[in-house]
C-alpha atoms as a PDB file:
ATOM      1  CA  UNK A   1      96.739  88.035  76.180  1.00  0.00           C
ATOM      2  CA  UNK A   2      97.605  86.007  79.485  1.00  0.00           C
ATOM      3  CA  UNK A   3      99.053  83.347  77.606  1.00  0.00           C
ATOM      4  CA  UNK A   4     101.083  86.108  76.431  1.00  0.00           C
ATOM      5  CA  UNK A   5     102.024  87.598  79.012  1.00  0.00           C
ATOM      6  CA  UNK A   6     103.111  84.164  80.697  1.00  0.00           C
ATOM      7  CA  UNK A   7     105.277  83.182  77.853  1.00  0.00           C
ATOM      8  CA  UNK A   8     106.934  86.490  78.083  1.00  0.00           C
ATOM      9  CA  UNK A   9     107.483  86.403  81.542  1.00  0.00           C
ATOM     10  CA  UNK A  10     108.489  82.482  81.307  1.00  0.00           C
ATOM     11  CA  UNK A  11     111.547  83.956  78.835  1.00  0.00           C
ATOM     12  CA  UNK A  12     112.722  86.715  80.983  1.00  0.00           C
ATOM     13  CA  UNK A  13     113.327  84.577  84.041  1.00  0.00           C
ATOM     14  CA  UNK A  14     114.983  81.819  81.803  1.00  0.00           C
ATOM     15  CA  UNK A  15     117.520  84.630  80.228  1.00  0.00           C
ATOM     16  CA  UNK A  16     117.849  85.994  84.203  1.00  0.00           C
ATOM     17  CA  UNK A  17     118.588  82.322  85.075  1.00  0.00           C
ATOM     18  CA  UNK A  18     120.967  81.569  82.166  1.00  0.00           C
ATOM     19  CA  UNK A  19     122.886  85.007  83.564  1.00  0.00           C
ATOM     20  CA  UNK A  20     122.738  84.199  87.185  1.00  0.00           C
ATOM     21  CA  UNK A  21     125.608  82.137  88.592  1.00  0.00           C
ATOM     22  CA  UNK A  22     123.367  80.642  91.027  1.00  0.00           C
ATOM     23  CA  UNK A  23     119.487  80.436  91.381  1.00  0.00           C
ATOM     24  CA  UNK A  24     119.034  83.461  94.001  1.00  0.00           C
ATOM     25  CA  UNK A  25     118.419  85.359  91.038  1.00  0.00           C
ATOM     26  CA  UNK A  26     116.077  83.993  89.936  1.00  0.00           C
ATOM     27  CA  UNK A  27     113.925  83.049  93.223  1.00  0.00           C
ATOM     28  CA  UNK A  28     114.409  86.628  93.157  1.00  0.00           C
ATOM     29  CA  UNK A  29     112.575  87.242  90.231  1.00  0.00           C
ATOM     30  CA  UNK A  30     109.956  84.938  90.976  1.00  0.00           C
ATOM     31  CA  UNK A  31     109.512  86.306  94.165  1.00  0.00           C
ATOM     32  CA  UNK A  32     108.826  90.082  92.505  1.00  0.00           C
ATOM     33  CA  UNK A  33     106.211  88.613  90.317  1.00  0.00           C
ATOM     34  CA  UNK A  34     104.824  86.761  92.846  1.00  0.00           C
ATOM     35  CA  UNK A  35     104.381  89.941  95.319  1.00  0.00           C
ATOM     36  CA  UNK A  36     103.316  92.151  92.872  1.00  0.00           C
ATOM     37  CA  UNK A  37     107.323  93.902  92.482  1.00  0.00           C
ATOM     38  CA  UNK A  38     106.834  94.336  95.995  1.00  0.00           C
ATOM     39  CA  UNK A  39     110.897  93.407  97.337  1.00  0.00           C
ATOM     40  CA  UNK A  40     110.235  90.882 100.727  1.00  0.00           C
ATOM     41  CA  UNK A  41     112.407  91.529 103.184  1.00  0.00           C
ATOM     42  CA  UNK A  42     114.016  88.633 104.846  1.00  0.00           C
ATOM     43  CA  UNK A  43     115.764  90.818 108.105  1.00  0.00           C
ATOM     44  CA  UNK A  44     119.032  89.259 110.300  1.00  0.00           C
ATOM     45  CA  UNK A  45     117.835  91.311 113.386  1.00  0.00           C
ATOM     46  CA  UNK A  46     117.025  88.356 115.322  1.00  0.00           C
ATOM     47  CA  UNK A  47     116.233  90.403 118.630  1.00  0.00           C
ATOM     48  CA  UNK A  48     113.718  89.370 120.497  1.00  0.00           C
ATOM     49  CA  UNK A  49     111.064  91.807 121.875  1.00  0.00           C
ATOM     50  CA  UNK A  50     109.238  91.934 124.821  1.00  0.00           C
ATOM     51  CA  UNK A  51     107.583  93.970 127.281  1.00  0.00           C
ATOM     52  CA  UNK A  52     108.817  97.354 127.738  1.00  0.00           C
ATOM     53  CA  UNK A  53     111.192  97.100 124.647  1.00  0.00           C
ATOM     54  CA  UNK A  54     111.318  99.900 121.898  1.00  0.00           C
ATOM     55  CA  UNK A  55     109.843  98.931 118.639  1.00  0.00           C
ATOM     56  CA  UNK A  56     112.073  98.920 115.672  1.00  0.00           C
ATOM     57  CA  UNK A  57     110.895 100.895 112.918  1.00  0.00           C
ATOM     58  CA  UNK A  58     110.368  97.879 110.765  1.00  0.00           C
ATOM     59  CA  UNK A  59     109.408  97.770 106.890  1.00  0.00           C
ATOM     60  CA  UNK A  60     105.761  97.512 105.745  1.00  0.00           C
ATOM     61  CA  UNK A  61     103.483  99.127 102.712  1.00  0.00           C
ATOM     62  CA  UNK A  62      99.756  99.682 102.608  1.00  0.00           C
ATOM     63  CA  UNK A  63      97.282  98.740  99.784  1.00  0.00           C
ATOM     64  CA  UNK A  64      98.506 101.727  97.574  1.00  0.00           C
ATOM     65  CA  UNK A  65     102.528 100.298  98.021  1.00  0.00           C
ATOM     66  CA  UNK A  66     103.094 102.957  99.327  1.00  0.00           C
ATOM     67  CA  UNK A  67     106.073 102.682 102.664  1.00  0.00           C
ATOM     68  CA  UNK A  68     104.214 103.293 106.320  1.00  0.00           C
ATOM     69  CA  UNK A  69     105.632 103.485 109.529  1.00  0.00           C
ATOM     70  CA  UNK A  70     104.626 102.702 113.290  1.00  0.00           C
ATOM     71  CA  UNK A  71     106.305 105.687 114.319  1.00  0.00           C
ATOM     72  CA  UNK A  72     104.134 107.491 112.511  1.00  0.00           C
ATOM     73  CA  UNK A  73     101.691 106.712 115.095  1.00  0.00           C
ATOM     74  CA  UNK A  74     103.721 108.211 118.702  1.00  0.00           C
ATOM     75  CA  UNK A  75     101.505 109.170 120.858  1.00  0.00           C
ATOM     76  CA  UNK A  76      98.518 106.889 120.077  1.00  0.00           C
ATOM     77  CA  UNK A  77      97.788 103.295 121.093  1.00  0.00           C
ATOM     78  CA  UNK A  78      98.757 100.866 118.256  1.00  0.00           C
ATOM     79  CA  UNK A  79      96.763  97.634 118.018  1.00  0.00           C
ATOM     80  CA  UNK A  80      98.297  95.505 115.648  1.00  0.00           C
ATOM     81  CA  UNK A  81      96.149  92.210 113.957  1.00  0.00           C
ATOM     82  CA  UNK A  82      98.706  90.026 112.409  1.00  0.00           C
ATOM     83  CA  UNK A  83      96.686  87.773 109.819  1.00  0.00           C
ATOM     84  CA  UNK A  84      97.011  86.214 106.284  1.00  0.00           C
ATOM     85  CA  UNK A  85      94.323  86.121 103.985  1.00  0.00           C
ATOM     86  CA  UNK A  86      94.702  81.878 104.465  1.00  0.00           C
ATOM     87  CA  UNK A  87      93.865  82.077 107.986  1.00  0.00           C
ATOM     88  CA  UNK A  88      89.765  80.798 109.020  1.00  0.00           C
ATOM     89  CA  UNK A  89      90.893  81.809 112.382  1.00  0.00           C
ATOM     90  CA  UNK A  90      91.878  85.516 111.739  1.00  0.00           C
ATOM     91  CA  UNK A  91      89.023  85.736 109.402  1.00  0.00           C
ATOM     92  CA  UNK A  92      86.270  84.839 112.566  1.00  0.00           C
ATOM     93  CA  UNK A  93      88.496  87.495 114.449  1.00  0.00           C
ATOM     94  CA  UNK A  94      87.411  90.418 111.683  1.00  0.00           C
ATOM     95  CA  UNK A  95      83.672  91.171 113.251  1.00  0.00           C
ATOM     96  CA  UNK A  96      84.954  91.126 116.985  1.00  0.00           C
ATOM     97  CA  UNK A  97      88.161  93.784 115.869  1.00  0.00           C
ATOM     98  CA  UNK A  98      85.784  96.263 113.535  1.00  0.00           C
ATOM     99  CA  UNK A  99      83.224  95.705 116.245  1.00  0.00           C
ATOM    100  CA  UNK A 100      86.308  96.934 118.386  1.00  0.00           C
ATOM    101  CA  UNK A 101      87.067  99.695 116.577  1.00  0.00           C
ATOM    102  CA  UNK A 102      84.081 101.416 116.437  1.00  0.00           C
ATOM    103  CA  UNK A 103      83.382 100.924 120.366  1.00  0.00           C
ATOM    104  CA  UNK A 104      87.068 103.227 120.865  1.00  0.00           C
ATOM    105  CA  UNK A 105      86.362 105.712 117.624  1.00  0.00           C
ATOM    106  CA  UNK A 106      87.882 108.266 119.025  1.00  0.00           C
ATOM    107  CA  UNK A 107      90.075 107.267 121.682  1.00  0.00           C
ATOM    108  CA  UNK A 108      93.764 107.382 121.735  1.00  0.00           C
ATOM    109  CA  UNK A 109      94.032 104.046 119.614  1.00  0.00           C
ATOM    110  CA  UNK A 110      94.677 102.932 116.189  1.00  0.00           C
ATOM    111  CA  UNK A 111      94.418  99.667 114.383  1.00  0.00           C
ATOM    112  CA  UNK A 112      96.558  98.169 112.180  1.00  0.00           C
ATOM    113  CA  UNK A 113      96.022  94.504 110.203  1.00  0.00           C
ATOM    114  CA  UNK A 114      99.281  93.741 109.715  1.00  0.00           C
ATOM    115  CA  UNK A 115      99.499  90.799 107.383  1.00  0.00           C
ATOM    116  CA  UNK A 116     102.039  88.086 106.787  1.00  0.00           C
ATOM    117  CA  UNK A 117     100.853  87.037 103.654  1.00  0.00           C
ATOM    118  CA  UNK A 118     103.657  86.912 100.595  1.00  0.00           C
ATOM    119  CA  UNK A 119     101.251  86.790  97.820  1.00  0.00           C
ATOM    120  CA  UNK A 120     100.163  90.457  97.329  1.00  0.00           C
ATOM    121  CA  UNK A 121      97.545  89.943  94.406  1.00  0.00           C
ATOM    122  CA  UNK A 122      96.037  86.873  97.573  1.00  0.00           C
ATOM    123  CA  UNK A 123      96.088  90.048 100.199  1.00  0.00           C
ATOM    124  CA  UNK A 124      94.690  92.864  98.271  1.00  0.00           C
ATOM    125  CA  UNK A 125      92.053  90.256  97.272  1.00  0.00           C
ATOM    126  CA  UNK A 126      90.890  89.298 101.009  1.00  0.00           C
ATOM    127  CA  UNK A 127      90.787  93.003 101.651  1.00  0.00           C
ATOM    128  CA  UNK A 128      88.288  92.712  99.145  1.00  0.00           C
ATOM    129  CA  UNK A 129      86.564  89.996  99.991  1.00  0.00           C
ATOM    130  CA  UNK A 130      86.079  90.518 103.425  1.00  0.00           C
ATOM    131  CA  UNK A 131      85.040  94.359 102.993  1.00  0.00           C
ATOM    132  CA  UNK A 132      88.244  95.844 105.007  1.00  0.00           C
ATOM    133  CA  UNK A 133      88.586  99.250 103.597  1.00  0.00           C
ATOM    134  CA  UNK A 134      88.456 101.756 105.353  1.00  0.00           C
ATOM    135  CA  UNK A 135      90.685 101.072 108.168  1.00  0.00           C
ATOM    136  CA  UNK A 136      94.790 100.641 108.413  1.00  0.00           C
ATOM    137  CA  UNK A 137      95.898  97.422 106.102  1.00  0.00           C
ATOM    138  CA  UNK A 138      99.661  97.066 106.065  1.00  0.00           C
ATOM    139  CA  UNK A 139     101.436  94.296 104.657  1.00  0.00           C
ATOM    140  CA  UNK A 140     104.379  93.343 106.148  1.00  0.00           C
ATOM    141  CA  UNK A 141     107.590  93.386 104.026  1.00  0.00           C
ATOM    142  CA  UNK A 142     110.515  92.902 106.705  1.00  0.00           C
ATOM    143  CA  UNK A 143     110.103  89.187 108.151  1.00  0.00           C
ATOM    144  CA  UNK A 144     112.199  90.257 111.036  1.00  0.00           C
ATOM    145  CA  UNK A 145     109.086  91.845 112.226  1.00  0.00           C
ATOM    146  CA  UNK A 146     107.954  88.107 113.120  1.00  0.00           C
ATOM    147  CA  UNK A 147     111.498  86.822 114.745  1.00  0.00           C
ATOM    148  CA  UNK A 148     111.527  90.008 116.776  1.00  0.00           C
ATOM    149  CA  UNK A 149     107.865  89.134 117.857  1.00  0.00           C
ATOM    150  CA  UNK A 150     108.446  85.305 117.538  1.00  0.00           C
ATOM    151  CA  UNK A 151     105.208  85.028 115.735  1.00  0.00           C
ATOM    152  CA  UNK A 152     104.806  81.330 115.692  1.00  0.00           C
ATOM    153  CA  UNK A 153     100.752  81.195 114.855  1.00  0.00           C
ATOM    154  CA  UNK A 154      98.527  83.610 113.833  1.00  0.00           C
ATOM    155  CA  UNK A 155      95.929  85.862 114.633  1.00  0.00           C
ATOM    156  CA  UNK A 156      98.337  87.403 117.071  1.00  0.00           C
ATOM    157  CA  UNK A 157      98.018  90.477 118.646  1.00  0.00           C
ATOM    158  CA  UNK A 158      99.808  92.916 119.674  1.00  0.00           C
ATOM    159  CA  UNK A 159      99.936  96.765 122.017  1.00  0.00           C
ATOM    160  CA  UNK A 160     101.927  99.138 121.536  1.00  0.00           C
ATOM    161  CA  UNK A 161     102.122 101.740 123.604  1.00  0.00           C
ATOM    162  CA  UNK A 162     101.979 105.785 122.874  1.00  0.00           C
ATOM    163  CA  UNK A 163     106.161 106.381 123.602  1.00  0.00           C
ATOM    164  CA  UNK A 164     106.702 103.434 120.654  1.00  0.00           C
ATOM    165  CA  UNK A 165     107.623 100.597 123.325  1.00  0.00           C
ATOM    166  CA  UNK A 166     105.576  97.181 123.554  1.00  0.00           C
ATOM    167  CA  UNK A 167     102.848  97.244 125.913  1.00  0.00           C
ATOM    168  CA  UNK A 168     101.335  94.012 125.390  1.00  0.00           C
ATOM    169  CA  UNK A 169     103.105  91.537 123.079  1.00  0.00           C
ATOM    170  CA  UNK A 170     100.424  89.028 123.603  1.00  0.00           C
ATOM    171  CA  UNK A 171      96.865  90.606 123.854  1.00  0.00           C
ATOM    172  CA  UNK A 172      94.236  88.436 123.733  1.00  0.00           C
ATOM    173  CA  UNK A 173      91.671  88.341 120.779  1.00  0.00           C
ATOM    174  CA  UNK A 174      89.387  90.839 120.100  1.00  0.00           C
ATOM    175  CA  UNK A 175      86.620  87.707 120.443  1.00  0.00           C
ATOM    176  CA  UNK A 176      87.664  88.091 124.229  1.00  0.00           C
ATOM    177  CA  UNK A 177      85.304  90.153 126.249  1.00  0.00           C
ATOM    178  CA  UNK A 178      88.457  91.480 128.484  1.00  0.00           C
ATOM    179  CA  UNK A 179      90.008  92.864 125.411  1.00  0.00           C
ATOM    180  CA  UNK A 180      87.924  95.689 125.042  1.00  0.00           C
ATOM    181  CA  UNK A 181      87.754  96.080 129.045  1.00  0.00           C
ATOM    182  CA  UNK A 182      91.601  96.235 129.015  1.00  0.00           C
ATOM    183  CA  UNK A 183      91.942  98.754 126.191  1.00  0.00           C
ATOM    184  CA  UNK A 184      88.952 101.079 127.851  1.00  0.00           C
ATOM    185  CA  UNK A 185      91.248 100.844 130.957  1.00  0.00           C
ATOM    186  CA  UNK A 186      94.572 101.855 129.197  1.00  0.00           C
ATOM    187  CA  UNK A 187      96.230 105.265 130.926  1.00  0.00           C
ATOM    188  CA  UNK A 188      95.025 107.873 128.523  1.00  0.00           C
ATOM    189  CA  UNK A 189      93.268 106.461 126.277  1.00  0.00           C
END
């Protein structure tokens, strides 16, 4: 049945390329089967963010596809974990950030894994693997979530604050013992 189902997939992007007057249409294509028919989002906002700035309500879906929102979360703490299933050193941050979590269950805070990866079936799979249900996984659809950010390695972190503005664009690692002293010190938390 796979071989199937590759042949058959192998002859719809050769008729989409044959139709195409250029090749976007088909990176296109590939790109859809790649991500699961999840559309990547390659944004021109090329602001950068810092400190202080309001946060752009920028596209991202959880495990179910399904479209979520930052804003959904006004009036909490958002800490956002920005990993790829390829990355050792996000993986060695997972213990110290669910270890995190459940020292503020509770509190005025939410976390968020926000991943980069652009292989859905490779994400969904880590989820998996590593045993992170239960807790906020986005993916991230809109790359102009990492210009505005200037994400240039990863495990990054970042704090936003309750009104929707960045608090911290570069918190340290949950592996850092003043991470969890500097969120138990946040106003209101």
């Amino acid at each position: 049945m796979k071989r199937i189902t590759l042949s058959l997939l192998s002859v719809v992007l050769i008729v989409i390329y044959a139709h195409a007057q250029d090749s976007a249409a088909l990176r296109k294509a590939l790109l859809l089967y790649r991500t699961g028919g999840i559309e990547l989002k390659h944004g021109t906002d090329t602001t950068k963010l810092k400190n202080g700035d309001l946060v752009p309500d920028f596209s991202m879906v959880d495990t179910a596809k399904k479209s979520v929102s930052l804003r959904s979360y006004k009036g909490k703490y958002v800490m956002i974990d920005i990993w790829a299933s390829y990355c050792t050193w996000c993986i060695k941050e997972y213990p110290y950030l669910a270890q995190l979590r459940k020292d503020l269950k509770g509190k005025n805070i939410v976390f968020i894994s926000l991943s980069c990866d652009q292989n859905v079936p490779q994400w969904l799979s880590a989820i998996g693997g590593y045993h992170l249900y239960g807790h906020n996984n986005w993916l991230l659809v809109d790359q102009a979530f990492m210009k505005a950010f200037q994400v240039n390695a990863i495990p990054r972190f970042i704090l936003i604050g309750k009104d929707g503005k960045v608090y911290n664009a570069n918190m340290t690692r949950p592996s850092n013992p003043k991470t969890e002293t500097y969120l138990k010190n946040l106003k209101g938390i």
